[in-house]
C-alpha atoms as a PDB file:
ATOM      1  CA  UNK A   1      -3.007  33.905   3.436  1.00  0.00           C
ATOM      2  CA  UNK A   2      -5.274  31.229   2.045  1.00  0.00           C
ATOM      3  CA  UNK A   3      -8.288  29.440   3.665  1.00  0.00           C
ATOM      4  CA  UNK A   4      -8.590  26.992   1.275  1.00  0.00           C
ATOM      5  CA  UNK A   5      -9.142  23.380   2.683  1.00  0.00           C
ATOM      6  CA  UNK A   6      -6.123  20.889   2.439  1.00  0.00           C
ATOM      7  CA  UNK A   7      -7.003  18.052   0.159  1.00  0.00           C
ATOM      8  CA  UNK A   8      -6.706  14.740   1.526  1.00  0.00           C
ATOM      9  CA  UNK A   9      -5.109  12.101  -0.874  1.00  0.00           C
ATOM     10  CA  UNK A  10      -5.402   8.835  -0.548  1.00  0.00           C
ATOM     11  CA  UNK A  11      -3.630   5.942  -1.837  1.00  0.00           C
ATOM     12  CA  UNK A  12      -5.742   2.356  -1.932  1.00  0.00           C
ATOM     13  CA  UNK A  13      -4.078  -0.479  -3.249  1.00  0.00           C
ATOM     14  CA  UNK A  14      -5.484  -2.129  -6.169  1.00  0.00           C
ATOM     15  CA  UNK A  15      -5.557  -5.266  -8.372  1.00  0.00           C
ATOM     16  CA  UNK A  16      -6.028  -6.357 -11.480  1.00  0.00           C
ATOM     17  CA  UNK A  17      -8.082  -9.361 -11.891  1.00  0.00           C
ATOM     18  CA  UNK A  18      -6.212 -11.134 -13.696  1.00  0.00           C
ATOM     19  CA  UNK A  19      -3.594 -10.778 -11.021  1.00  0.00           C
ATOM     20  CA  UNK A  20      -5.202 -11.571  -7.928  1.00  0.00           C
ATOM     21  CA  UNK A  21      -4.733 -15.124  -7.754  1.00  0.00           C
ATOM     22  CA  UNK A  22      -0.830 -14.445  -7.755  1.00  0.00           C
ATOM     23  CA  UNK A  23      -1.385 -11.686  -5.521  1.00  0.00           C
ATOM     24  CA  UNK A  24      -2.948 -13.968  -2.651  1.00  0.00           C
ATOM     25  CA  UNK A  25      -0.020 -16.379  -3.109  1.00  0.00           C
ATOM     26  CA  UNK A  26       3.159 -14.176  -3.102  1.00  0.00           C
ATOM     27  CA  UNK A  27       1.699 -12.139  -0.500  1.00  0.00           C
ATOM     28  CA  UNK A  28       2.637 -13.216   3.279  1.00  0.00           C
ATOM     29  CA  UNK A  29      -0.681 -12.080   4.450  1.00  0.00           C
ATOM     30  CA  UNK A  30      -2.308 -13.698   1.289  1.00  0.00           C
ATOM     31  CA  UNK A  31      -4.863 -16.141   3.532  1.00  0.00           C
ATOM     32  CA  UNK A  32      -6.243 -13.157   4.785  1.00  0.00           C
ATOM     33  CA  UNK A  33      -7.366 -10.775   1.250  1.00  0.00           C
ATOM     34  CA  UNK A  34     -10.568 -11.998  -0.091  1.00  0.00           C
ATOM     35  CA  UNK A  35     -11.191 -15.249  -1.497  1.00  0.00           C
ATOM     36  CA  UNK A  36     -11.790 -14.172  -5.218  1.00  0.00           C
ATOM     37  CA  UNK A  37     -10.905 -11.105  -6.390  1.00  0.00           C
ATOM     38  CA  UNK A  38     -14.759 -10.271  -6.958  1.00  0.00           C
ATOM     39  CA  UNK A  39     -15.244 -10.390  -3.465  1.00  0.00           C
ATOM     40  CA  UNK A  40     -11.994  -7.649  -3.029  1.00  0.00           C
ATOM     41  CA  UNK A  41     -13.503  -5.706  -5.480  1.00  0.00           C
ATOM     42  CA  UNK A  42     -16.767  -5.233  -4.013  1.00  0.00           C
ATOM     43  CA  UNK A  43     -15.072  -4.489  -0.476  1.00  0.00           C
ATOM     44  CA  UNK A  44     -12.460  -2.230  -1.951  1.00  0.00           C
ATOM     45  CA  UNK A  45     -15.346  -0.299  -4.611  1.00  0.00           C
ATOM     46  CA  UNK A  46     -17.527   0.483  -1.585  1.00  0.00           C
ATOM     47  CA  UNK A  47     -14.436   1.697   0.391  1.00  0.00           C
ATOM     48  CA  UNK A  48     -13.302   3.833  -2.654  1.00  0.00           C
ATOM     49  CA  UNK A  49     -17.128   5.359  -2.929  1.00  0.00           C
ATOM     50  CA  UNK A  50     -16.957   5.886   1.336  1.00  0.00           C
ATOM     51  CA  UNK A  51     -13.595   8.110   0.646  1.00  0.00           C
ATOM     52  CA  UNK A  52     -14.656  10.139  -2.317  1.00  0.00           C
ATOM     53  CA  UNK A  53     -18.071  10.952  -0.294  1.00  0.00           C
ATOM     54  CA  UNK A  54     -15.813  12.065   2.149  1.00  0.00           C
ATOM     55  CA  UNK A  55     -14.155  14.230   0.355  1.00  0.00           C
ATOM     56  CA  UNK A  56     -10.852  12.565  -0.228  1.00  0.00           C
ATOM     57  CA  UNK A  57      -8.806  12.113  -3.740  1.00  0.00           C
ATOM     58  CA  UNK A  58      -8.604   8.270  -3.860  1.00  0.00           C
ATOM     59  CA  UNK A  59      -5.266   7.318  -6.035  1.00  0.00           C
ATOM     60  CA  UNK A  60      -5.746   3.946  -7.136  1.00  0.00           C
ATOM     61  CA  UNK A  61      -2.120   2.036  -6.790  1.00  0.00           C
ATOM     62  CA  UNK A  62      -1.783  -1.279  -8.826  1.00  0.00           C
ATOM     63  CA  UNK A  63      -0.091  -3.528  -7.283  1.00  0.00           C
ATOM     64  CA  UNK A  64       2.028  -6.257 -10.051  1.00  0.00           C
ATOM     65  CA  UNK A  65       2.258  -9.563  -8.236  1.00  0.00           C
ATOM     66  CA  UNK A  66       5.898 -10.101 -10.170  1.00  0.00           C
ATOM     67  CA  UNK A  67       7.383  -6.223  -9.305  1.00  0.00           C
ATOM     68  CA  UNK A  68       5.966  -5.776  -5.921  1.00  0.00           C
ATOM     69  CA  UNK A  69       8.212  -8.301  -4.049  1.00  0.00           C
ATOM     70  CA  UNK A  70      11.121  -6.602  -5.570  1.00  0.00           C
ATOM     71  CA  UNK A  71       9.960  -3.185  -4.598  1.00  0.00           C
ATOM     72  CA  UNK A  72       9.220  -4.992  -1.084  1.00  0.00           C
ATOM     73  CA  UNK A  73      13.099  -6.351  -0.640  1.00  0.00           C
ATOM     74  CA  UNK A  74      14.387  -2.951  -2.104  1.00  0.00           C
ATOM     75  CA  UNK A  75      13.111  -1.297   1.081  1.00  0.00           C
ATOM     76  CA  UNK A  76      13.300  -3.828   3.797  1.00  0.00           C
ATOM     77  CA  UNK A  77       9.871  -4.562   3.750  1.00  0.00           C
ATOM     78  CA  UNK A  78       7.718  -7.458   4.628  1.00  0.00           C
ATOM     79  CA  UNK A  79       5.234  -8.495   1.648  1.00  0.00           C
ATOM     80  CA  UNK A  80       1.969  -7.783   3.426  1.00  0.00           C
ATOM     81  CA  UNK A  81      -0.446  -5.475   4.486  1.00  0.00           C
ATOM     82  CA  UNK A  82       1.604  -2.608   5.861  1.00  0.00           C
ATOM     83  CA  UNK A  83       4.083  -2.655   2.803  1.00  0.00           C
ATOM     84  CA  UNK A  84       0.916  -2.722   0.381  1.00  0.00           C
ATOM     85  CA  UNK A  85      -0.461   0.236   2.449  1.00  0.00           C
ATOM     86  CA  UNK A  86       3.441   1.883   1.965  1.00  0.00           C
ATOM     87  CA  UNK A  87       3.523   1.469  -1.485  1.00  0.00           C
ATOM     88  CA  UNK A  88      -0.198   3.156  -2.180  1.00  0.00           C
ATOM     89  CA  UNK A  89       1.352   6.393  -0.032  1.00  0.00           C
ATOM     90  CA  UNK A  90       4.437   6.230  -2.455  1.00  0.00           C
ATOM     91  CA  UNK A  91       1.918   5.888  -5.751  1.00  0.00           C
ATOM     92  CA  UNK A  92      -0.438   9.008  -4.317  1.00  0.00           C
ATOM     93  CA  UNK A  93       2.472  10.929  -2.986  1.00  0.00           C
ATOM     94  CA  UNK A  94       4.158  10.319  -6.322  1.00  0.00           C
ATOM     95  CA  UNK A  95       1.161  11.090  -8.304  1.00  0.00           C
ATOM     96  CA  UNK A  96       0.911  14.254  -6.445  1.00  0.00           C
ATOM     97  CA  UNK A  97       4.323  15.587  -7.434  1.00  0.00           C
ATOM     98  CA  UNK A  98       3.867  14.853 -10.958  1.00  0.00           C
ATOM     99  CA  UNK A  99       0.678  16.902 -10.794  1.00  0.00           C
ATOM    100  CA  UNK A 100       1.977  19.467  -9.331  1.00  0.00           C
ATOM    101  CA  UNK A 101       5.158  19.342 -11.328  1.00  0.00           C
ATOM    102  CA  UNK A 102       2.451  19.358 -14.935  1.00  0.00           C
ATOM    103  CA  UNK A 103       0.727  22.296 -13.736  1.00  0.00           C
ATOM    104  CA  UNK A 104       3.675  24.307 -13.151  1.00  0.00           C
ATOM    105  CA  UNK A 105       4.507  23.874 -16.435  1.00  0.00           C
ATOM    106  CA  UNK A 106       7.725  21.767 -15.381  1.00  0.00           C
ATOM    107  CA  UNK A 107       7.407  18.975 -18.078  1.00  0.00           C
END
């Protein structure tokens, strides 16, 4: 038996700047993100920093302002906060298998 300590993975949803803009305005929840994407990047860096002191693997999930509606309606989802949150546990998750898949030699 093993008493190695589960790792804790963590998907954070990220943007590119020069996305953010259409981010805000195809996002139902837009009003409520940051102003400017400098000011989301400063929140969301410190945040990142908090989780990796913590211990955690942070898995940065991009979010593309033109694909992530799709990927939104494909599941039922709203396009806010909770699906944005959904979608970074489907990148980690995802990122994940494929390392686990790489190190077994399953290419």
């Amino acid at each position: 038996m093993s008493n190695s300590t589960p790792v804790m993975i963590l998907g954070m949803v990220w943007y590119k700047a020069e996305h953010y803009d259409a981010i805000r305005r195809v996002m139902a929840d837009g009003h409520k993100l940051p102003a400017t994407f400098h000011e989301w990047r400063m929140k969301s860096e410190t945040g990142e920093k908090k989780h990796r002191r913590d211990g955690k693997i942070v898995v940065r999930a991009f979010i593309d302002p033109e694909a992530f509606p799709d990927w939104c309606r494909a599941r039922g989802l709203n396009i806010d906060a909770q699906a944005r949150m959904q979608y970074a546990a489907t990148i980690a998750n995802e990122t994940v298998m494929r390392s686990h898949a790489e190190g077994d030699g399953a290419h």
